[in-house]
N, C-alpha and C. Protein backbone atom coordinates (compact mmCIF):
# COMPACT_ATOMS: atom_id res chain seq x y z
N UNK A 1 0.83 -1.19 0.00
CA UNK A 1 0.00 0.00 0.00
C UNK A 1 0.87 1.25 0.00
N UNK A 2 1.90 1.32 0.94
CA UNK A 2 2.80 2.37 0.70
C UNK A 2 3.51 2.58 -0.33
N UNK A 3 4.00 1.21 -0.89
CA UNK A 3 4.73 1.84 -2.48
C UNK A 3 3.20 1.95 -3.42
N UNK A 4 2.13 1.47 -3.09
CA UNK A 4 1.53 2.38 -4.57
C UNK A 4 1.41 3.82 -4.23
N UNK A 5 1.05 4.64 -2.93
CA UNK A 5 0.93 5.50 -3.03
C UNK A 5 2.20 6.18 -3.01
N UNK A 6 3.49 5.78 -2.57
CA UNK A 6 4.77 6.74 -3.14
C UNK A 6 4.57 6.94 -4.53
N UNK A 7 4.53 5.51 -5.55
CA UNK A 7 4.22 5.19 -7.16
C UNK A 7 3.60 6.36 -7.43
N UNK A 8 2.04 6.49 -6.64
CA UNK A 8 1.00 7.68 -7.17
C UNK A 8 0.90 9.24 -7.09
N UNK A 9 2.40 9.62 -6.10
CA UNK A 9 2.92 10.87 -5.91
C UNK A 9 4.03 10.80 -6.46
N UNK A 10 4.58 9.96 -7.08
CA UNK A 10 5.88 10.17 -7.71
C UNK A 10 5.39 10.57 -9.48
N UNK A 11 4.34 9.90 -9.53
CA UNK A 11 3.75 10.02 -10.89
C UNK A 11 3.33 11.51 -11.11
N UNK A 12 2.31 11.49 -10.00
CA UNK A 12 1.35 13.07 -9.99
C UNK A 12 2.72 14.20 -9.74
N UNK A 13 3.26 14.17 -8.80
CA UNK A 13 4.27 15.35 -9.46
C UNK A 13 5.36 15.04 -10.21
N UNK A 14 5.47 14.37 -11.62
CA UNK A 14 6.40 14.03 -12.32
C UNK A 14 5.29 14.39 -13.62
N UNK A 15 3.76 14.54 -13.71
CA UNK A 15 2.79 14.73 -15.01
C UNK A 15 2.11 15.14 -13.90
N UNK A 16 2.25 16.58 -13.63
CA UNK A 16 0.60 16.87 -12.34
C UNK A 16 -0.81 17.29 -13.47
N UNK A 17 -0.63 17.79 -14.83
CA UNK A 17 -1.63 17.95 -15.34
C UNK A 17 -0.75 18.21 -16.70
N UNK A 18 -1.88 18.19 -17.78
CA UNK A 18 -1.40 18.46 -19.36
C UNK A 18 -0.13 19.14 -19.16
N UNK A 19 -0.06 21.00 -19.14
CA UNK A 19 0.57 21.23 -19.49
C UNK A 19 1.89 20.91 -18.99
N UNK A 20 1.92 19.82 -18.38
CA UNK A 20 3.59 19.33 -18.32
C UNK A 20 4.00 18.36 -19.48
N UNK A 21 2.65 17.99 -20.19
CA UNK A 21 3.08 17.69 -21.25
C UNK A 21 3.55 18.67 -22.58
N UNK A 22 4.36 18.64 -23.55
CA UNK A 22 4.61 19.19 -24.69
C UNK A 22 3.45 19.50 -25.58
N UNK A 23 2.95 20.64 -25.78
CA UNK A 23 1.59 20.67 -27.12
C UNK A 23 2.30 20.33 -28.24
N UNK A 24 1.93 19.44 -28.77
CA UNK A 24 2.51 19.51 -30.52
C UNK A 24 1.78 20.82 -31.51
N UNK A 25 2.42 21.08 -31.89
CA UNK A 25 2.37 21.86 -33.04
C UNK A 25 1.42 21.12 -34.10
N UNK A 26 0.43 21.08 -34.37
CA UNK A 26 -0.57 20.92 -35.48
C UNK A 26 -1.68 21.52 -36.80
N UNK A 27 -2.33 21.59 -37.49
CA UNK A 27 -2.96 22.10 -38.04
C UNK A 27 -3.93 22.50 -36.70
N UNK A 28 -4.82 23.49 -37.44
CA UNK A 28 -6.45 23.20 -36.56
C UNK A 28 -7.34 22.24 -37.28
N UNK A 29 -7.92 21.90 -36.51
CA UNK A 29 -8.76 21.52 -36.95
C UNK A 29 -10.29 22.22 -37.49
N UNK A 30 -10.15 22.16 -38.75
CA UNK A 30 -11.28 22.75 -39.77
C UNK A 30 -12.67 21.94 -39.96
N UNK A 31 -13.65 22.28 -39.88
CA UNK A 31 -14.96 21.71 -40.32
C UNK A 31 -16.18 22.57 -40.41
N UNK A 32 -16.41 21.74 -41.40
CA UNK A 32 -17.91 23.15 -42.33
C UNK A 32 -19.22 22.93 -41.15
N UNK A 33 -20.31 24.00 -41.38
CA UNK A 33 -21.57 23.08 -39.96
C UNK A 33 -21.80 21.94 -41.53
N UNK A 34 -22.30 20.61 -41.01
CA UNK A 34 -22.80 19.81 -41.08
C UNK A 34 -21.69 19.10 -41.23
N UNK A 35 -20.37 19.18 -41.00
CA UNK A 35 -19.36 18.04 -41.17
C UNK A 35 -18.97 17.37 -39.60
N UNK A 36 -19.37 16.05 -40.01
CA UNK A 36 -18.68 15.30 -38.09
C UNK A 36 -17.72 14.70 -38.34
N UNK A 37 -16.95 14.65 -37.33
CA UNK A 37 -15.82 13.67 -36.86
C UNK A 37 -16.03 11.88 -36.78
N UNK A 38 -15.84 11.92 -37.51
CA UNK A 38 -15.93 10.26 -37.56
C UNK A 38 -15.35 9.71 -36.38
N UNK A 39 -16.85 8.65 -36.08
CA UNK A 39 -16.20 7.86 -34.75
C UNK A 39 -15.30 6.57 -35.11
N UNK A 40 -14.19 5.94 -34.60
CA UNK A 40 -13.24 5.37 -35.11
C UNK A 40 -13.32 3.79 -33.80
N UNK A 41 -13.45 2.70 -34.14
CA UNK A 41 -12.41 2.20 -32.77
C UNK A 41 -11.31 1.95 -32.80
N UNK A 42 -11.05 2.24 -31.52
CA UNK A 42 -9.70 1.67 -31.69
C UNK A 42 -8.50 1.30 -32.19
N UNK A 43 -9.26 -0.18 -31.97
CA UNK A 43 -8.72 -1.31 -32.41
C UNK A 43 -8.50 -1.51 -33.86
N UNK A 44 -9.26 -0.59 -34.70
CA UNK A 44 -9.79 -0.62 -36.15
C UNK A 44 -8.45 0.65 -36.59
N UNK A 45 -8.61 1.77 -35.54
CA UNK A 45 -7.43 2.52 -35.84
C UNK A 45 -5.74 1.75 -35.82
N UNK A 46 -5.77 1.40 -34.66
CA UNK A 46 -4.42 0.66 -34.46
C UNK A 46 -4.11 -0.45 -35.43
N UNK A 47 -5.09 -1.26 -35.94
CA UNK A 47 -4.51 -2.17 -36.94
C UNK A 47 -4.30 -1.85 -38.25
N UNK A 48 -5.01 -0.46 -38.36
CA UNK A 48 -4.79 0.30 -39.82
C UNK A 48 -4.18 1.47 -39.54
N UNK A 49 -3.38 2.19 -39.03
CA UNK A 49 -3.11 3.68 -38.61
C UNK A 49 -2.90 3.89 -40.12
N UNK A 50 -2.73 4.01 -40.97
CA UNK A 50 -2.42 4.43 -42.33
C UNK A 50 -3.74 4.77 -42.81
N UNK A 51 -4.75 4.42 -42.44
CA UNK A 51 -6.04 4.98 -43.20
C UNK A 51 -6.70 6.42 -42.43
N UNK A 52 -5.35 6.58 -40.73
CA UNK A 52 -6.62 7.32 -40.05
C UNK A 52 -4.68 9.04 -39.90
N UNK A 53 -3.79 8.62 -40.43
CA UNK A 53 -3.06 9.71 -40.11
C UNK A 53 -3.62 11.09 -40.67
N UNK A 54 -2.99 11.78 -39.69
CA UNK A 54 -3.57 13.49 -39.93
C UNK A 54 -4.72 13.47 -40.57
N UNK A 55 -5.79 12.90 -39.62
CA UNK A 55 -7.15 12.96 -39.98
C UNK A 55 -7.99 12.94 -38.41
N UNK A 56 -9.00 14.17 -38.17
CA UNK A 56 -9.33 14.25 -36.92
C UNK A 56 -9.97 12.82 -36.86
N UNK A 57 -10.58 12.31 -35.58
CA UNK A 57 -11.32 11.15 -35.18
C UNK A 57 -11.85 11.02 -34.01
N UNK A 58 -12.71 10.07 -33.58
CA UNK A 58 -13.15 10.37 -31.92
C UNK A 58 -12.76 8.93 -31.97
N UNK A 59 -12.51 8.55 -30.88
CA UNK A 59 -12.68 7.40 -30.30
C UNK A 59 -12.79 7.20 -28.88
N UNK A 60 -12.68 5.76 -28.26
CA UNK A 60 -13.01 5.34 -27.15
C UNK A 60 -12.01 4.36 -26.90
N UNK A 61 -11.18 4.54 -26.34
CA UNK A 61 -10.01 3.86 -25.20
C UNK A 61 -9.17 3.35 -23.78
N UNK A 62 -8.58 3.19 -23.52
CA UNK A 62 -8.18 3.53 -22.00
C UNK A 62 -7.14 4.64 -21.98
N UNK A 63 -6.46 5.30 -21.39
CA UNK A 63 -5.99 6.23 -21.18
C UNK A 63 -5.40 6.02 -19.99
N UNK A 64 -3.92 5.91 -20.20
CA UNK A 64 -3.07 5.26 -18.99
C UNK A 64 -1.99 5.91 -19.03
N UNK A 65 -1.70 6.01 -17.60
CA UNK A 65 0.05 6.93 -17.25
C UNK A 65 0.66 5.79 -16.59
N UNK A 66 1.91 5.76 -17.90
CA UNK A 66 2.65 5.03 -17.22
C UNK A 66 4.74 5.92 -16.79
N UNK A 67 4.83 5.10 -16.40
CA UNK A 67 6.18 5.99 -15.76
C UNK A 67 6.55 6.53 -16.79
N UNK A 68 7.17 6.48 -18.12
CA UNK A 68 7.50 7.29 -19.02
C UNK A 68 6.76 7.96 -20.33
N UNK A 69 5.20 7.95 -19.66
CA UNK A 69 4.54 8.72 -20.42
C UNK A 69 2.87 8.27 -20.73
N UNK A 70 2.42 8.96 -21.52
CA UNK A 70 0.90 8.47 -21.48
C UNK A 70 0.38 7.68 -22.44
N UNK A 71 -0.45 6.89 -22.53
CA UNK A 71 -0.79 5.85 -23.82
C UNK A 71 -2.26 5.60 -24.02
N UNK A 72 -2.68 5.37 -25.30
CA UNK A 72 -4.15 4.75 -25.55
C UNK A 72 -4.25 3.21 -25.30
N UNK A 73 -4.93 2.17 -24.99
CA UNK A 73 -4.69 1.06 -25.29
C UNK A 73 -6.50 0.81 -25.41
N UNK A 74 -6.38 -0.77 -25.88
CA UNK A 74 -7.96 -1.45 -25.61
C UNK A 74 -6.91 -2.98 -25.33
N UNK A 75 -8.19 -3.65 -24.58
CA UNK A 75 -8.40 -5.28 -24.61
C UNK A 75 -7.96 -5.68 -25.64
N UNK A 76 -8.65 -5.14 -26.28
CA UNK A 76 -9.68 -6.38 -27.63
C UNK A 76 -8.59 -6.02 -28.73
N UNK A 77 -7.27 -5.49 -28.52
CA UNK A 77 -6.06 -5.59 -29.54
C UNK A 77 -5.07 -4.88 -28.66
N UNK A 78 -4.25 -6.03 -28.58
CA UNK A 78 -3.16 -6.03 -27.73
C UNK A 78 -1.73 -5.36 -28.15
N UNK A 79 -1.37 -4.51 -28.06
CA UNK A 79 -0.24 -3.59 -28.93
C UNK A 79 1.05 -3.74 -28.10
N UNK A 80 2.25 -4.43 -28.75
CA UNK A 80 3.45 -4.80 -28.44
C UNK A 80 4.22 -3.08 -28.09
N UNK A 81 5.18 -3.91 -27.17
CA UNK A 81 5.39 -2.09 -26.55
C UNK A 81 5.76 -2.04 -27.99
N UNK A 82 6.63 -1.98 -28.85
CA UNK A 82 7.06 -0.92 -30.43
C UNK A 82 6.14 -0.20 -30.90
N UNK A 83 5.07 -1.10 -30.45
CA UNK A 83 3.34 -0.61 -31.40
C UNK A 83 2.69 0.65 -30.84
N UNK A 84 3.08 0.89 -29.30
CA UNK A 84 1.98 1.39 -28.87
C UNK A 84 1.66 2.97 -29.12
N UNK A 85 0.29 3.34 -28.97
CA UNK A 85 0.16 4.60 -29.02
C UNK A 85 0.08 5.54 -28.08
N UNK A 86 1.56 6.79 -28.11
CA UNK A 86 1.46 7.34 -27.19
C UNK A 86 0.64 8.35 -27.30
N UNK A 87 0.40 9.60 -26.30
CA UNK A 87 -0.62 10.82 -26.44
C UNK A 87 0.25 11.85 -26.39
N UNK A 88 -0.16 13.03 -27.58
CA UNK A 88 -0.09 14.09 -26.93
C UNK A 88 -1.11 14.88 -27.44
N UNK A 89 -0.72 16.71 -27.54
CA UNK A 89 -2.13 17.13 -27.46
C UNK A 89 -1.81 18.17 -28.21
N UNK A 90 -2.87 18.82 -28.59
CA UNK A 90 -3.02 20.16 -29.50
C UNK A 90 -3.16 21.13 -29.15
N UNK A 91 -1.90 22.39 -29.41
CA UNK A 91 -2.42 23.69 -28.54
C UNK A 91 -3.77 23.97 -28.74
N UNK A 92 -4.32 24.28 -27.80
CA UNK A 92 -5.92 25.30 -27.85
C UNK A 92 -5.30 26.33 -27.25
N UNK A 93 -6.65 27.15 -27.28
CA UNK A 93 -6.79 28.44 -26.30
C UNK A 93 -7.07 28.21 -25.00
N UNK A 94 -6.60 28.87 -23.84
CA UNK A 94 -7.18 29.15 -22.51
C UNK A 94 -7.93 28.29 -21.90
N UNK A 95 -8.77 28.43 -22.71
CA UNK A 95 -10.47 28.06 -22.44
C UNK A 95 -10.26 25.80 -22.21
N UNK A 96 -9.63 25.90 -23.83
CA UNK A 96 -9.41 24.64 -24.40
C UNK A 96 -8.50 23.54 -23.36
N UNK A 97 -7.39 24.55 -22.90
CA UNK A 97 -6.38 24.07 -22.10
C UNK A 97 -6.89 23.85 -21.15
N UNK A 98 -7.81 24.35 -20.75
CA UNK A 98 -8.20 24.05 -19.04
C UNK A 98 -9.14 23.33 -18.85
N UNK A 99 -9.97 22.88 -19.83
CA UNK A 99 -11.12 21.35 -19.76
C UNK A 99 -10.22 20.41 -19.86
N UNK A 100 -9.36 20.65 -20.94
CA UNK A 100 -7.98 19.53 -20.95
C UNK A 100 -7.52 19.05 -19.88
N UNK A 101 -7.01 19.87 -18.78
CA UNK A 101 -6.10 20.14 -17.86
C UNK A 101 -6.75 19.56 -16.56
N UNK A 102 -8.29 19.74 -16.48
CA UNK A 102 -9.23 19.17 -15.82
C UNK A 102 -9.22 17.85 -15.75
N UNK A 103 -9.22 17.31 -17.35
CA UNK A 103 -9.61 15.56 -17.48
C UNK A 103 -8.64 14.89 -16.98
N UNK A 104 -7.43 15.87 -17.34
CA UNK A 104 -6.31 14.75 -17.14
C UNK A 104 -5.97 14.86 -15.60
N UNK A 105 -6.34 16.11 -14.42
CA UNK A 105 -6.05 16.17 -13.15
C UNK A 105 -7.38 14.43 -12.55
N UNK A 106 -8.16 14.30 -13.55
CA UNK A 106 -9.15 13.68 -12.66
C UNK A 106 -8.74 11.90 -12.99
N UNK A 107 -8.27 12.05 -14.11
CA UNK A 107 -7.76 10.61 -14.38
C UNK A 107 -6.45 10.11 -13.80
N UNK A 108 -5.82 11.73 -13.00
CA UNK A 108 -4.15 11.53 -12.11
C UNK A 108 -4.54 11.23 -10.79
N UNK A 109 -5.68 11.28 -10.84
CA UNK A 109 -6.70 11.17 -9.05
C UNK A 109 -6.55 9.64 -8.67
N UNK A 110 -6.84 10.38 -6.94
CA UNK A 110 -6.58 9.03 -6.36
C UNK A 110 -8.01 7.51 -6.55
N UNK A 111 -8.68 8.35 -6.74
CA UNK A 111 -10.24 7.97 -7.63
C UNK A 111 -9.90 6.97 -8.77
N UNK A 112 -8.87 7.74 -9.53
CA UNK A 112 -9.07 6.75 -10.91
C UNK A 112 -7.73 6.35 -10.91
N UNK A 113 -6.60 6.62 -10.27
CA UNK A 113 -5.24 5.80 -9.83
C UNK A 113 -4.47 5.96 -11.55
N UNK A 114 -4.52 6.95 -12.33
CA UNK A 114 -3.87 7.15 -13.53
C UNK A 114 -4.32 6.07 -14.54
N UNK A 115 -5.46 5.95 -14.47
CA UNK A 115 -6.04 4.86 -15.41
C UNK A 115 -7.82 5.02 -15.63
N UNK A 116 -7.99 5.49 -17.23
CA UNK A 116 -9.62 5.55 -16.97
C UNK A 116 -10.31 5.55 -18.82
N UNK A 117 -11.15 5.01 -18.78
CA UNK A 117 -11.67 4.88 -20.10
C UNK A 117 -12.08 6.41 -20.71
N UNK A 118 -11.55 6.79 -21.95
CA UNK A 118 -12.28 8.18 -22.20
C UNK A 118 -12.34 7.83 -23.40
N UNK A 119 -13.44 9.13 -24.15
CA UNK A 119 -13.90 9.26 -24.97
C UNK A 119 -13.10 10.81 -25.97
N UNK A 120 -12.14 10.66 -26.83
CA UNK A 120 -11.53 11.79 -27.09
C UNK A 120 -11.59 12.23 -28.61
N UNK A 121 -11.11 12.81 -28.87
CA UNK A 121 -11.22 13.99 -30.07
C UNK A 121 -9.85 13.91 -30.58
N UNK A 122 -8.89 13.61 -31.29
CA UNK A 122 -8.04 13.69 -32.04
C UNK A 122 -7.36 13.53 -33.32
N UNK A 123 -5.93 13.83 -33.08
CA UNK A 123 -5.56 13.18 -34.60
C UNK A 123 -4.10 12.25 -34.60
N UNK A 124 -4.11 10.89 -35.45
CA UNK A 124 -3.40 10.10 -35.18
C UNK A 124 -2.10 10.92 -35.96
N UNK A 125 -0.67 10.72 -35.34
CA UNK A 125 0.33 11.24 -36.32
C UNK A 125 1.41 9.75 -36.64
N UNK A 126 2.24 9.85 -37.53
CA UNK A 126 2.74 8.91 -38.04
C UNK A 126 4.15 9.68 -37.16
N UNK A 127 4.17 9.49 -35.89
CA UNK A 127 5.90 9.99 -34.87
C UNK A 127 5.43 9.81 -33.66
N UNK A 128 6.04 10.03 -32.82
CA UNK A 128 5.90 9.43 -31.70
C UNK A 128 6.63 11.00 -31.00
N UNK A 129 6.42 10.80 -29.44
CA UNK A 129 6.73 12.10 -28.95
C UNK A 129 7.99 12.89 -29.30
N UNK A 130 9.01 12.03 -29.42
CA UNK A 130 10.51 12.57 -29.58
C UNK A 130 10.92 12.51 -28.15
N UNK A 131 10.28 12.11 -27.04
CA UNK A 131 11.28 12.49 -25.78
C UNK A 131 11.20 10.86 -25.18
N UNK A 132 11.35 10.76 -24.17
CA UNK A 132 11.75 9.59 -22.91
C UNK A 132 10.45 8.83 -23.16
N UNK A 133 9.22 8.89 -23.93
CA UNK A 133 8.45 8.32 -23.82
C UNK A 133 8.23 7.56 -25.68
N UNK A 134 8.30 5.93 -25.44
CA UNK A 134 8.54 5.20 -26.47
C UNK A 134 7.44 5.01 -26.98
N UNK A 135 6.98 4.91 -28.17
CA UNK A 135 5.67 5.32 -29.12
C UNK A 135 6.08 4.82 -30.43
N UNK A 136 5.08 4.44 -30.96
CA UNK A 136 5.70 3.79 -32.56
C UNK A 136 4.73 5.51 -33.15
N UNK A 137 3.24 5.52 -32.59
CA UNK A 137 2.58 6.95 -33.54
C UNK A 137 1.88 7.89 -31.76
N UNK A 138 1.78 8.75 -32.25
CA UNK A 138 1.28 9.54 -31.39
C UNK A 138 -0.17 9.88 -31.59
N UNK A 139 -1.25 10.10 -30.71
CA UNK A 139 -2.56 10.28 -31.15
C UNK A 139 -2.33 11.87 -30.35
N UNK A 140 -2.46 12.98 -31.13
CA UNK A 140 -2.37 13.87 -30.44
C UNK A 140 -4.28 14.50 -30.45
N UNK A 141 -4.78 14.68 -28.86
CA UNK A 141 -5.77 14.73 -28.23
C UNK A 141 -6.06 16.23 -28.46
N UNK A 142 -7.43 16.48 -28.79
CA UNK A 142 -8.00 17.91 -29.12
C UNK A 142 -8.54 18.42 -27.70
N UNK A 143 -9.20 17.37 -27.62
CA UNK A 143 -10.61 17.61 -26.33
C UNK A 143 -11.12 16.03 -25.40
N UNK A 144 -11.01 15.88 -24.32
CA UNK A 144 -12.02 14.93 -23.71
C UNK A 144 -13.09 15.09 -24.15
N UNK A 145 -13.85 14.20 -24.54
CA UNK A 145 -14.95 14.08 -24.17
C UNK A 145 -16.03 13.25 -23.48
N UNK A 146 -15.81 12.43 -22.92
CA UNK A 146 -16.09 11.91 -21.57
C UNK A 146 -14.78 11.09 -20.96
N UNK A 147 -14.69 10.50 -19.25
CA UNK A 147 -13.84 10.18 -18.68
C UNK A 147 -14.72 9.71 -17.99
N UNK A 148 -14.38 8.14 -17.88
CA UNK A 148 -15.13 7.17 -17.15
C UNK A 148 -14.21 6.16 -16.39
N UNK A 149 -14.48 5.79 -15.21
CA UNK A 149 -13.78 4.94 -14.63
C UNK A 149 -13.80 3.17 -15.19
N UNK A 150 -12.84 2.59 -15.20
CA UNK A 150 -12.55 1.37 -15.68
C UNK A 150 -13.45 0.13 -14.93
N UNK A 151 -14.43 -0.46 -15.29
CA UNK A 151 -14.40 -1.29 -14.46
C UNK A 151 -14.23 -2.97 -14.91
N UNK A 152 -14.21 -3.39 -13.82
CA UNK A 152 -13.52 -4.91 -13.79
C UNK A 152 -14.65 -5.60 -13.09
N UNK A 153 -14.92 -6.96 -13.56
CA UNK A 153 -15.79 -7.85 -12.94
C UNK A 153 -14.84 -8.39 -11.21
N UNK A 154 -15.68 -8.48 -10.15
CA UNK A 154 -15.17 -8.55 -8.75
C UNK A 154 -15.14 -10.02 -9.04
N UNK A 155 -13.66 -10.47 -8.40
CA UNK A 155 -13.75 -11.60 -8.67
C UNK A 155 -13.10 -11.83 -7.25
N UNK A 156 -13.44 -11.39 -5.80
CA UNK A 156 -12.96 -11.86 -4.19
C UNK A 156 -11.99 -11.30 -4.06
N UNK A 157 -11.32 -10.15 -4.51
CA UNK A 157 -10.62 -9.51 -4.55
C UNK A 157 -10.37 -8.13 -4.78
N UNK A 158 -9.74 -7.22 -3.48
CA UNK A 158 -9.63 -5.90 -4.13
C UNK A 158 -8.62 -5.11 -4.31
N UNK A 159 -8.50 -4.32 -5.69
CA UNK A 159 -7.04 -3.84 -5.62
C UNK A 159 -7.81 -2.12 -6.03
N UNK A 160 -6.69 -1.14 -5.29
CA UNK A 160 -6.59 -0.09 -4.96
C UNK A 160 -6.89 0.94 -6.47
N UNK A 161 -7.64 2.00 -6.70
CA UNK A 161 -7.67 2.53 -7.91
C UNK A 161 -8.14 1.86 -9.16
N UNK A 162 -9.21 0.57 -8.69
CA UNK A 162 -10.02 0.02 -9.59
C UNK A 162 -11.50 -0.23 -9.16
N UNK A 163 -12.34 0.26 -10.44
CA UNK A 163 -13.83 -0.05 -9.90
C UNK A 163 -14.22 -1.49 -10.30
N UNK A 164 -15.07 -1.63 -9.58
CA UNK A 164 -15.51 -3.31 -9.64
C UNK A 164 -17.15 -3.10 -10.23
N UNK A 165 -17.35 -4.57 -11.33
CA UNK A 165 -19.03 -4.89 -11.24
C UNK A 165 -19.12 -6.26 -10.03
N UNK A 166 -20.11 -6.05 -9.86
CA UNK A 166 -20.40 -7.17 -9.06
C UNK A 166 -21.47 -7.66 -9.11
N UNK A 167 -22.15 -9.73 -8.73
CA UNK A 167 -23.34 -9.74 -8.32
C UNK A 167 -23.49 -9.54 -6.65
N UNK A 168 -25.07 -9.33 -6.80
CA UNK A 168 -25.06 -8.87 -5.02
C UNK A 168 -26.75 -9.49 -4.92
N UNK A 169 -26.20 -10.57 -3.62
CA UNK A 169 -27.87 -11.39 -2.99
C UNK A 169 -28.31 -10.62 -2.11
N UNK A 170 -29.88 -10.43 -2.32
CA UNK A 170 -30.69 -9.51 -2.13
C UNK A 170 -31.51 -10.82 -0.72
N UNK A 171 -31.65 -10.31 0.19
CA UNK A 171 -32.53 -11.37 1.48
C UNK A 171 -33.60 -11.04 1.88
N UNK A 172 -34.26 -10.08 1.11
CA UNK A 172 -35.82 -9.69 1.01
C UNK A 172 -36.50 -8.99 1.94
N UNK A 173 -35.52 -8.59 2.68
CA UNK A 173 -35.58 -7.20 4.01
C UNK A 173 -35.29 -6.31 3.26
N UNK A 174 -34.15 -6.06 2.15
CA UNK A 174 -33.40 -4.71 1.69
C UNK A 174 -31.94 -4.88 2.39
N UNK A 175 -31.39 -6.45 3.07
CA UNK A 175 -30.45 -6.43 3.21
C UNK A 175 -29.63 -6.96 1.35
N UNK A 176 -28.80 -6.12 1.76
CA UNK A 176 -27.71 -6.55 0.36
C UNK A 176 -26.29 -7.55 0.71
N UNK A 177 -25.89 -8.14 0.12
CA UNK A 177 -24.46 -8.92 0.69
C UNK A 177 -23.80 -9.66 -1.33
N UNK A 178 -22.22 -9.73 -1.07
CA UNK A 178 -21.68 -9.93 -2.28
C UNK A 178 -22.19 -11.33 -2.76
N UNK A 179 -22.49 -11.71 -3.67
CA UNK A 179 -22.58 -13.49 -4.51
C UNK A 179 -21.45 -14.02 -4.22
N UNK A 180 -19.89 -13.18 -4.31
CA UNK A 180 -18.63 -13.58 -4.37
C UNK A 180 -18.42 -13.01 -3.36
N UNK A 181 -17.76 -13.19 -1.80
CA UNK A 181 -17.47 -12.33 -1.00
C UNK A 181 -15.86 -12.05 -1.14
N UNK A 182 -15.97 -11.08 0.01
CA UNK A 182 -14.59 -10.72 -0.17
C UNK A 182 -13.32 -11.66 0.56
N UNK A 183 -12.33 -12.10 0.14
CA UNK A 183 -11.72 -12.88 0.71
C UNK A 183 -10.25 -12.05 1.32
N UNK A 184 -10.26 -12.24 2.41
CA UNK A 184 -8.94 -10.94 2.95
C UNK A 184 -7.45 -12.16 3.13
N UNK A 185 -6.69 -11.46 2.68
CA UNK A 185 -5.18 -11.93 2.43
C UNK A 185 -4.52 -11.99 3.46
N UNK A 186 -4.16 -13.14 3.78
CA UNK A 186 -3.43 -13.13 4.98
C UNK A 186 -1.81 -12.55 4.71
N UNK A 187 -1.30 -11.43 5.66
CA UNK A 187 -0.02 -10.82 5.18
C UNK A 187 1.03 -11.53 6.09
N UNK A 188 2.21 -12.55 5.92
CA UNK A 188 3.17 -12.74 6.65
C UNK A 188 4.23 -12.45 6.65
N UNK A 189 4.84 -11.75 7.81
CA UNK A 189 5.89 -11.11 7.91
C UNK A 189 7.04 -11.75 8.10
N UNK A 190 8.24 -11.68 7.29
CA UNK A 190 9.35 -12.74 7.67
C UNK A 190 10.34 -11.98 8.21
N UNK A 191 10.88 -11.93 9.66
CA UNK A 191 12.06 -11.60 10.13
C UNK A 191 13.67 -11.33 9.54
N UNK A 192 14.69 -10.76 9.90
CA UNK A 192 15.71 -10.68 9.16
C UNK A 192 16.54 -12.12 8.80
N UNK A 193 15.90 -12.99 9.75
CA UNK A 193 16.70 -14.51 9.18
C UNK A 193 15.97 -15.52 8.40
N UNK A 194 15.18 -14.73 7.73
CA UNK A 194 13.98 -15.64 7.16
C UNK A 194 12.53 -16.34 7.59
N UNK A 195 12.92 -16.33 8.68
CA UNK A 195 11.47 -17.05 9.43
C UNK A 195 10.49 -16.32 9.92
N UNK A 196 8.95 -16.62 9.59
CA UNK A 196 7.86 -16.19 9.94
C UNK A 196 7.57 -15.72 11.77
């Protein structure tokens, strides 16, 4: 418990919000009224990035900080570290920077533990950041548009900075209790000569 939360202050003031990230330099993004942003997945992006470079897109991903930087990933296509896609972002204005600056303080939270499904606005580039953080393409991010917490089916187990689904038996008072309960870990401590 203590090294995740050193982990989760070493992170938060090492990326406390966007602008400690680099804005890339980009076009704007242009569109007539009646033109939308094509919604993209993923997975459909990552196995084709050649159909989606320097072309805006929305999609839906996870959005993860890891020690040397930030990344998109999904399940459902598994991207070898060479592959993966890192993030960065597009100057805006003021205004732009600080909804930005918002999503990413809430996904650095102790709430969502640097890990959370969002819904974003960008454009894929064929480079990767140029700094300490390894990227085969960069998806550089316009706008959040939603930020949702991750969840995981409860399977008797709980780990710190993850939401759980669960079933739950109902005993016809309005008492509630887990289908799967919780099973607590026994912690043993071994002395300096090895023994319990």
């Amino acid at each position: 418990m203590i090294l995740a939360t050193l982990l989760n202050v070493f992170l938060l003031l090492s990326f406390p919000h966007a602008s400690a990230v680099k804005d890339q330099p980009s076009p704007p993004i242009v569109q007539s009224p009646g033109d939308t942003i094509p919604t993209v997945a993923f997975c459909e992006m990552a196995n084709h990035p050649e159909l989606y470079f320097d072309k805006p897109v929305r999609l839906t991903a996870v959005f993860g900080q890891a020690t040397e930087g930030q990344y998109l990933s999904d399940a459902g296509c598994k991207l070898s570290y060479d592959d993966q896609i890192g993030v960065g972002y597009v100057a805006g204005d003021t205004a732009q920077q600080a909804l930005r600056d918002k999503s990413i303080d809430l996904i650095h939270s102790r709430e969502y533990g640097n890990r959370a499904s969002v819904t974003v606005v960008g454009i894929l580039r064929n480079a990767s950041r140029r700094d300490f953080a390894s990227s085969r393409y960069r998806f550089d991010i316009v706008t959040f548009e939603s930020v949702s917490h991750i969840t995981v089916p409860y399977q008797g187990e709980l780990q710190a900075g993850r939401t759980y689904v669960a079933a739950v038996n109902g005993d016809g008072r309005g008492g509630l209790s887990l289908a799967n309960p919780v099973r607590m870990l026994r912690i043993t401590r071994f002395a300096s000569n090895g023994r319990a």
